[in-house]
C-alpha atoms as a PDB file:
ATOM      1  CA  UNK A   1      32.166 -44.701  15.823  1.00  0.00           C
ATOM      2  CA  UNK A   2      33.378 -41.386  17.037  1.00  0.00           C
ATOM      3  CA  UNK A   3      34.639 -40.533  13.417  1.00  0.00           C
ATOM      4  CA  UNK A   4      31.402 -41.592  11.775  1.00  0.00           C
ATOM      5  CA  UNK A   5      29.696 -38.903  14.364  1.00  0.00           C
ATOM      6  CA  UNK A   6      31.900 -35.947  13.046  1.00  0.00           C
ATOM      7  CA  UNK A   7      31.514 -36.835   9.464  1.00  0.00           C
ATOM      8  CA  UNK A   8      27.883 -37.004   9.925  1.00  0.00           C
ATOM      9  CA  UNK A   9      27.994 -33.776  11.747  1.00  0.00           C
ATOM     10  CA  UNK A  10      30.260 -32.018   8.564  1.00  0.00           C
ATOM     11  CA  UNK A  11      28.110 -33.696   5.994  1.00  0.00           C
ATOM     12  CA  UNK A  12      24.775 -32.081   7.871  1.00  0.00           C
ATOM     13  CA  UNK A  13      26.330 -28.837   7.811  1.00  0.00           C
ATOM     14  CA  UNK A  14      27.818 -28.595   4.484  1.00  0.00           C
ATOM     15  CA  UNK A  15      23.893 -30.069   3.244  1.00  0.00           C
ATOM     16  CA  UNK A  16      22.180 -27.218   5.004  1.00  0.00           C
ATOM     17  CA  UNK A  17      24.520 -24.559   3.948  1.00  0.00           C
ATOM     18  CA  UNK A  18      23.860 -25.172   0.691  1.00  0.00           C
ATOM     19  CA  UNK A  19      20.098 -24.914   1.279  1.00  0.00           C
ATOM     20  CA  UNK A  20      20.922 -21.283   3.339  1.00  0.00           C
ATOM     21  CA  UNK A  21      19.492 -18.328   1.865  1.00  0.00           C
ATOM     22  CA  UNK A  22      21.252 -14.845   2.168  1.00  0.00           C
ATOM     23  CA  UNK A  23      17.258 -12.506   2.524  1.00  0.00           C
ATOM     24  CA  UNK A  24      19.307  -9.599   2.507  1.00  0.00           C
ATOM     25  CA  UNK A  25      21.396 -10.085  -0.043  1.00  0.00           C
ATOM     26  CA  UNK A  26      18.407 -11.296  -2.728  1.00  0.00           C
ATOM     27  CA  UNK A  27      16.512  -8.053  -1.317  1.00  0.00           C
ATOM     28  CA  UNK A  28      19.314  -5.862  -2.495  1.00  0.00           C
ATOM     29  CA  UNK A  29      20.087  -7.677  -5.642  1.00  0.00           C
ATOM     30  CA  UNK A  30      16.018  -7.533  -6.260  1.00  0.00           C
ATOM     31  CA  UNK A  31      15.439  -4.262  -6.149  1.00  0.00           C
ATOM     32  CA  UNK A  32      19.068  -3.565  -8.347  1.00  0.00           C
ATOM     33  CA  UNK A  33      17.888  -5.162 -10.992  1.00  0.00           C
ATOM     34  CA  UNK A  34      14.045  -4.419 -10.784  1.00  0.00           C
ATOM     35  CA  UNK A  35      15.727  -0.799 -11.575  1.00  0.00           C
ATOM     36  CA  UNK A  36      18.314  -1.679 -14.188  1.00  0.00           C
ATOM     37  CA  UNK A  37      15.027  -3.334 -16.367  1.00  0.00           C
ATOM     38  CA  UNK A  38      16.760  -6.740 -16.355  1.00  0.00           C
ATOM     39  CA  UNK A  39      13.859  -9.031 -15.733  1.00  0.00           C
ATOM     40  CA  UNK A  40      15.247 -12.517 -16.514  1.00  0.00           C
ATOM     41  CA  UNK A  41      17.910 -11.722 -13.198  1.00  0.00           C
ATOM     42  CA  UNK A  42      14.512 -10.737 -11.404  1.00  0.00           C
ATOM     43  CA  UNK A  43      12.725 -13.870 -12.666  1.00  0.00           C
ATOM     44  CA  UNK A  44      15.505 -15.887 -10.900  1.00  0.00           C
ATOM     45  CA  UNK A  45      14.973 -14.159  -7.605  1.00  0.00           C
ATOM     46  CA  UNK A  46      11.138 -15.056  -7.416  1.00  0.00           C
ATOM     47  CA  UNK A  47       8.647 -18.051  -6.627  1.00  0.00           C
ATOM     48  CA  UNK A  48       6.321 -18.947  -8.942  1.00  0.00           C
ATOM     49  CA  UNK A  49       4.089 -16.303  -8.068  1.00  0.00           C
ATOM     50  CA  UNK A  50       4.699 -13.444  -6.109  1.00  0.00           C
ATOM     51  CA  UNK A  51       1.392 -11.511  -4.287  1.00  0.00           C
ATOM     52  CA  UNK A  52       1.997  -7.805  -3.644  1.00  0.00           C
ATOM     53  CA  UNK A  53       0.228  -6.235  -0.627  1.00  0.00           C
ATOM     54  CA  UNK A  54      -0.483  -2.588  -0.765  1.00  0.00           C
ATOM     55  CA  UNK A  55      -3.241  -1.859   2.254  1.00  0.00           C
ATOM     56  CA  UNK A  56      -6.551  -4.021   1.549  1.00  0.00           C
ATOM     57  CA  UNK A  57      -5.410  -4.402  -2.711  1.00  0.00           C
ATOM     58  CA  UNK A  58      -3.440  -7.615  -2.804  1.00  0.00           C
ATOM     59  CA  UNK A  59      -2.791  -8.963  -5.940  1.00  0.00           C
ATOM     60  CA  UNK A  60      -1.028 -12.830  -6.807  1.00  0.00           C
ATOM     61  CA  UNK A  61       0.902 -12.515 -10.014  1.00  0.00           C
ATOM     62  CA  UNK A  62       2.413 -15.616 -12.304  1.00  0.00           C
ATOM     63  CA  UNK A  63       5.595 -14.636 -13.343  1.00  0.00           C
ATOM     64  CA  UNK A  64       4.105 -13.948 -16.956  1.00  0.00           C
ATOM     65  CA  UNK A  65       1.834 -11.421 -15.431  1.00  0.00           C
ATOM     66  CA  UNK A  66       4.457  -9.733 -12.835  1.00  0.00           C
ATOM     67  CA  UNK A  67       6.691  -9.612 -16.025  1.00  0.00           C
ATOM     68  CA  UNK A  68       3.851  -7.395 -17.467  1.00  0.00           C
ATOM     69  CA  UNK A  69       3.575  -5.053 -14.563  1.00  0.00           C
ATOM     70  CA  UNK A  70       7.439  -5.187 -14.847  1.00  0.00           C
ATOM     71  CA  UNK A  71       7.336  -3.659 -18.237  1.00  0.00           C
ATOM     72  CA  UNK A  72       4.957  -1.196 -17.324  1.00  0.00           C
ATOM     73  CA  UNK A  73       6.553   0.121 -14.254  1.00  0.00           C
ATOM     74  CA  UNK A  74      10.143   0.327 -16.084  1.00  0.00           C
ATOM     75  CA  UNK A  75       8.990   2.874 -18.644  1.00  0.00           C
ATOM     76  CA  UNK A  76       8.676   5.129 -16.206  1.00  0.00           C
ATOM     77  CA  UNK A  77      12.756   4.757 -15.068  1.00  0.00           C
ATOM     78  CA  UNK A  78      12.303   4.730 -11.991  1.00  0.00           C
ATOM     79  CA  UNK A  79      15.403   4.604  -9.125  1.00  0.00           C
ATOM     80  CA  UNK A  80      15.307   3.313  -6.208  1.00  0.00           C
ATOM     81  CA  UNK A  81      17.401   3.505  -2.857  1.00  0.00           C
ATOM     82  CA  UNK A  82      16.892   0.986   0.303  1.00  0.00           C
ATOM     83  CA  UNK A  83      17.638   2.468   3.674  1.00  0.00           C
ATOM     84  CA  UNK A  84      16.810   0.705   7.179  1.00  0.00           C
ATOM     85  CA  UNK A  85      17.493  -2.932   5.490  1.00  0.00           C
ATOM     86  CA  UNK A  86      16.900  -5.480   8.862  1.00  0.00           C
ATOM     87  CA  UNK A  87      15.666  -9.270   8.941  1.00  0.00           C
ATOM     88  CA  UNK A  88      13.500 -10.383  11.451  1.00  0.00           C
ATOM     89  CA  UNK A  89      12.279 -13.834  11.277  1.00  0.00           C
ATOM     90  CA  UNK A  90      12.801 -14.799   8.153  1.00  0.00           C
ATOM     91  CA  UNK A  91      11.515 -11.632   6.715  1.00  0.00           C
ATOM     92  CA  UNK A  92      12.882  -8.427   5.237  1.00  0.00           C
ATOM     93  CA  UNK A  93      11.236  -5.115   6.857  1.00  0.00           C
ATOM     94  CA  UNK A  94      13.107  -2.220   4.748  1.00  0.00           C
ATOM     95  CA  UNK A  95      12.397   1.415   4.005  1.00  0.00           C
ATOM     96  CA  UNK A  96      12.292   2.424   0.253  1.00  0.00           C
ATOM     97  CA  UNK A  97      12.823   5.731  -1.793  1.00  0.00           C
ATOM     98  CA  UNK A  98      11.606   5.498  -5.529  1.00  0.00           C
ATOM     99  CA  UNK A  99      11.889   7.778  -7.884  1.00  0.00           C
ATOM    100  CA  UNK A 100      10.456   8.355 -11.412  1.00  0.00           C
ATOM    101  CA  UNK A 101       8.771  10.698 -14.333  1.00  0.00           C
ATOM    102  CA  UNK A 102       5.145   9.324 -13.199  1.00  0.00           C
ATOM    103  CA  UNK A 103       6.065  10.235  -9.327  1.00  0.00           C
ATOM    104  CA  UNK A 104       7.243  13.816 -10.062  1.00  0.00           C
ATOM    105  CA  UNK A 105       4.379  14.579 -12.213  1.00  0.00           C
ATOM    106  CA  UNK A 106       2.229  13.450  -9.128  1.00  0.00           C
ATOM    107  CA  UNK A 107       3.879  15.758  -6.668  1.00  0.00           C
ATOM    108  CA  UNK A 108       4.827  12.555  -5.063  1.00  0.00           C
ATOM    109  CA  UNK A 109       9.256  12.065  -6.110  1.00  0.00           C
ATOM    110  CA  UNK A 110      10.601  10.472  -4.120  1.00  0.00           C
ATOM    111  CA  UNK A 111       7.572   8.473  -3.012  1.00  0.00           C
ATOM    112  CA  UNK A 112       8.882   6.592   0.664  1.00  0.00           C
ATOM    113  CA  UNK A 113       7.518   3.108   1.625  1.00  0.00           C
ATOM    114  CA  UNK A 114       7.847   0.785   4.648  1.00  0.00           C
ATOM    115  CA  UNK A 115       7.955  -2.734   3.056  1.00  0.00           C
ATOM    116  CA  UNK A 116       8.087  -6.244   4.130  1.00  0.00           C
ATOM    117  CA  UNK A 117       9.714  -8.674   2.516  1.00  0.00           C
ATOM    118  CA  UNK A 118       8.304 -12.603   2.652  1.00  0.00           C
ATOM    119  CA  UNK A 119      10.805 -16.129   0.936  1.00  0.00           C
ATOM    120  CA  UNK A 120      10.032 -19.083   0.065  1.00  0.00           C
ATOM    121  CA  UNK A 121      12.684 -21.680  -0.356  1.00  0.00           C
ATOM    122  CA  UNK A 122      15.154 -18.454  -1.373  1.00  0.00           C
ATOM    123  CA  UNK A 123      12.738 -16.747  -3.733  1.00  0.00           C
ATOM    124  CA  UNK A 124      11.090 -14.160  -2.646  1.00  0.00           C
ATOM    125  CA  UNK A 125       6.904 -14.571  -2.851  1.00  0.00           C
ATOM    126  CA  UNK A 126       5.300 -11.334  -0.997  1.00  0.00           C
ATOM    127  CA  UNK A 127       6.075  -7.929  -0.967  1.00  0.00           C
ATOM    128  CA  UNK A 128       3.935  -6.042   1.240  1.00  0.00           C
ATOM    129  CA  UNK A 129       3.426  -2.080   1.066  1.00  0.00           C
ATOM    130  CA  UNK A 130       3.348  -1.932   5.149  1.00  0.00           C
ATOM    131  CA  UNK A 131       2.652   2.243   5.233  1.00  0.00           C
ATOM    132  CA  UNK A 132       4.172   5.199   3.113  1.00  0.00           C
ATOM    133  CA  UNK A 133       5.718   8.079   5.048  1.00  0.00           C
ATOM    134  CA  UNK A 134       5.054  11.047   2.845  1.00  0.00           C
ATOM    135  CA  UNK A 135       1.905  10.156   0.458  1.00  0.00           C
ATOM    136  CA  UNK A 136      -1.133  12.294   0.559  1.00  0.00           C
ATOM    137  CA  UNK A 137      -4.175  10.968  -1.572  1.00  0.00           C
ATOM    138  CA  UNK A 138      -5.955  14.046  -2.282  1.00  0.00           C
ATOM    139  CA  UNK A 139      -2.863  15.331  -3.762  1.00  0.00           C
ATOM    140  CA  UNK A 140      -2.026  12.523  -5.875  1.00  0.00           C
ATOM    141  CA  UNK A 141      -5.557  11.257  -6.620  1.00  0.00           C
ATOM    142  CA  UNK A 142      -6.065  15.738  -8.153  1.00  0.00           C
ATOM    143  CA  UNK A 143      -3.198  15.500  -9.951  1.00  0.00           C
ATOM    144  CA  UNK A 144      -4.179  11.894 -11.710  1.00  0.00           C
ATOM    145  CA  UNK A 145      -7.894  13.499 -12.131  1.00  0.00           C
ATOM    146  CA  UNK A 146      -6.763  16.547 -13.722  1.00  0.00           C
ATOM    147  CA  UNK A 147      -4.428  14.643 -16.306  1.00  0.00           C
ATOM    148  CA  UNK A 148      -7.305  12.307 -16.996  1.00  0.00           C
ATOM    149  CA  UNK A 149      -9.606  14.931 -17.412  1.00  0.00           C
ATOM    150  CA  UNK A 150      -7.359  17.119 -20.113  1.00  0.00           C
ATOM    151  CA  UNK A 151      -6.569  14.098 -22.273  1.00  0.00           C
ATOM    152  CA  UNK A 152      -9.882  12.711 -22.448  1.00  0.00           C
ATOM    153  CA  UNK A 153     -10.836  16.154 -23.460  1.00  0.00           C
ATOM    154  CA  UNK A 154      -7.852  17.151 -25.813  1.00  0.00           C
ATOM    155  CA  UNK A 155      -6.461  13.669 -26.685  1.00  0.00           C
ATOM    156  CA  UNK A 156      -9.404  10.881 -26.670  1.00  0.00           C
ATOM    157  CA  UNK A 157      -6.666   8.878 -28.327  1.00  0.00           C
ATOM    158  CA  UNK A 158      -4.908   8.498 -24.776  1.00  0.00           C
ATOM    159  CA  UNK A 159      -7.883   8.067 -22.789  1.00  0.00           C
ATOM    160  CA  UNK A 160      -7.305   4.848 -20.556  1.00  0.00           C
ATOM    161  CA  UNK A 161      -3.828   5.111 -20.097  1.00  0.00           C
ATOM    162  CA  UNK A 162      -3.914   5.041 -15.804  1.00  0.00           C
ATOM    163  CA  UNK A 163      -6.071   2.027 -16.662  1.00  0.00           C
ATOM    164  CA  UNK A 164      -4.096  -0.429 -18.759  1.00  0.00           C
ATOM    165  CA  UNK A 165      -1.530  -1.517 -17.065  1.00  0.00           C
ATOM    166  CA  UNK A 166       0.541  -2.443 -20.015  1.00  0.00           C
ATOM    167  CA  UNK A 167       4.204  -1.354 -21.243  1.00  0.00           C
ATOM    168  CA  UNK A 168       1.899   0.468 -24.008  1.00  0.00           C
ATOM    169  CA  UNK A 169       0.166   1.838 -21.514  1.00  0.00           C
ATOM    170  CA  UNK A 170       2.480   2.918 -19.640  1.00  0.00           C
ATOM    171  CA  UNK A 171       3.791   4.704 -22.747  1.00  0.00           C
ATOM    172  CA  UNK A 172       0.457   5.962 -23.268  1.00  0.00           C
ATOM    173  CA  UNK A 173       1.067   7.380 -19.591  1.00  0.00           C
ATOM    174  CA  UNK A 174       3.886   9.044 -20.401  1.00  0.00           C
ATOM    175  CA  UNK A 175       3.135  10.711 -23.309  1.00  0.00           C
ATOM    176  CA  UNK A 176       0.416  12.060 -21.241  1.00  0.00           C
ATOM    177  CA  UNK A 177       2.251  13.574 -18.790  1.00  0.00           C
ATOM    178  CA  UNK A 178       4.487  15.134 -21.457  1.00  0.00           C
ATOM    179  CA  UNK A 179       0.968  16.903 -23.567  1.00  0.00           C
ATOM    180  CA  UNK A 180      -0.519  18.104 -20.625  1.00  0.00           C
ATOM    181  CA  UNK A 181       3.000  19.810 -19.116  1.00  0.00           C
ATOM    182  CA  UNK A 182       3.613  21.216 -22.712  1.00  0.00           C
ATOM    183  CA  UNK A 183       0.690  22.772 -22.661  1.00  0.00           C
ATOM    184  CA  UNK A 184       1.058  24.673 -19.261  1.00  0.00           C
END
């Protein structure tokens, strides 16, 4: 009877180890590939939706629409660094530093958040924008008026770009950026 105990006791714990997910290790391997552009790894690291949280904008995305944004945000190369990595109840509470063409241009590279992390059976299904450290509105908001402003004035073509939210438009972005720094 003894015996059966133990092996019920092994069997238990082999079972649930299999179900144990590593948070900190799919929070590192997210945001790795999220900037390498390899969305099929990133697809595997997510539930079937995941919501991002960013002050009173939250937003649920299918994986079909976060693939979107996914496109979108990669044209702009960005790189990120994690510093201050620590789990606490399940969760993942981490600093980020992000870098890219769109954040320079906005006086805002490197662009530092406070995040939380949220899983679901090992996938992760909220990320939540918890504060930035070193983002000032006016500026950035002036800088994205001003750009606006010039193209919808010298290059009507272009004119939507900080609205679609497309890998076009994100080229469209881009392209924007580059036009209105030529011509200073």
């Amino acid at each position: 009877m003894r015996i059966v105990r133990i092996l019920i006791i092994l069997f238990s714990l082999v079972l649930t180890s299999c179900f144990f997910h590593d948070n900190i290790e799919l929070t590192e391997k997210y945001f790795k590939v999220y900037e390498n552009g390899e969305y099929l790894e990133i697809e595997e690291l997510l539930s079937d939706s995941l919501t991002i949280i960013d002050g009173d904008y939250s937003k649920t995305y299918t994986t079909s629409e976060f693939y979107e944004f996914f496109q979108w945000d990669s044209v702009f190369k960005p790189k990120i660094k994690i510093s201050e990595l620590r789990e606490k109840n399940n969760d993942i509470y981490i600093t980020v530093t992000t870098y890219s063409e769109r954040l320079e241009f906005l006086r805002h590279n490197p662009l530092i958040t406070n995040q939380k992390l949220s899983f679901d059976d090992g996938e992760i299904c909220t990320i939540e924008i918890m504060d930035y450290k070193n983002f000032d509105l006016y500026q950035w908001s002036s800088r994205r008026d001003t750009l606006v402003k010039w193209i919808e004035t010298y290059h009507p073509e272009l004119s939507g770009f900080n609205f679609d939210m497309t890998k076009n438009g994100a080229e469209n972005y881009l392209k924007s950026i580059e036009l209105y720094e030529d011509k200073e």
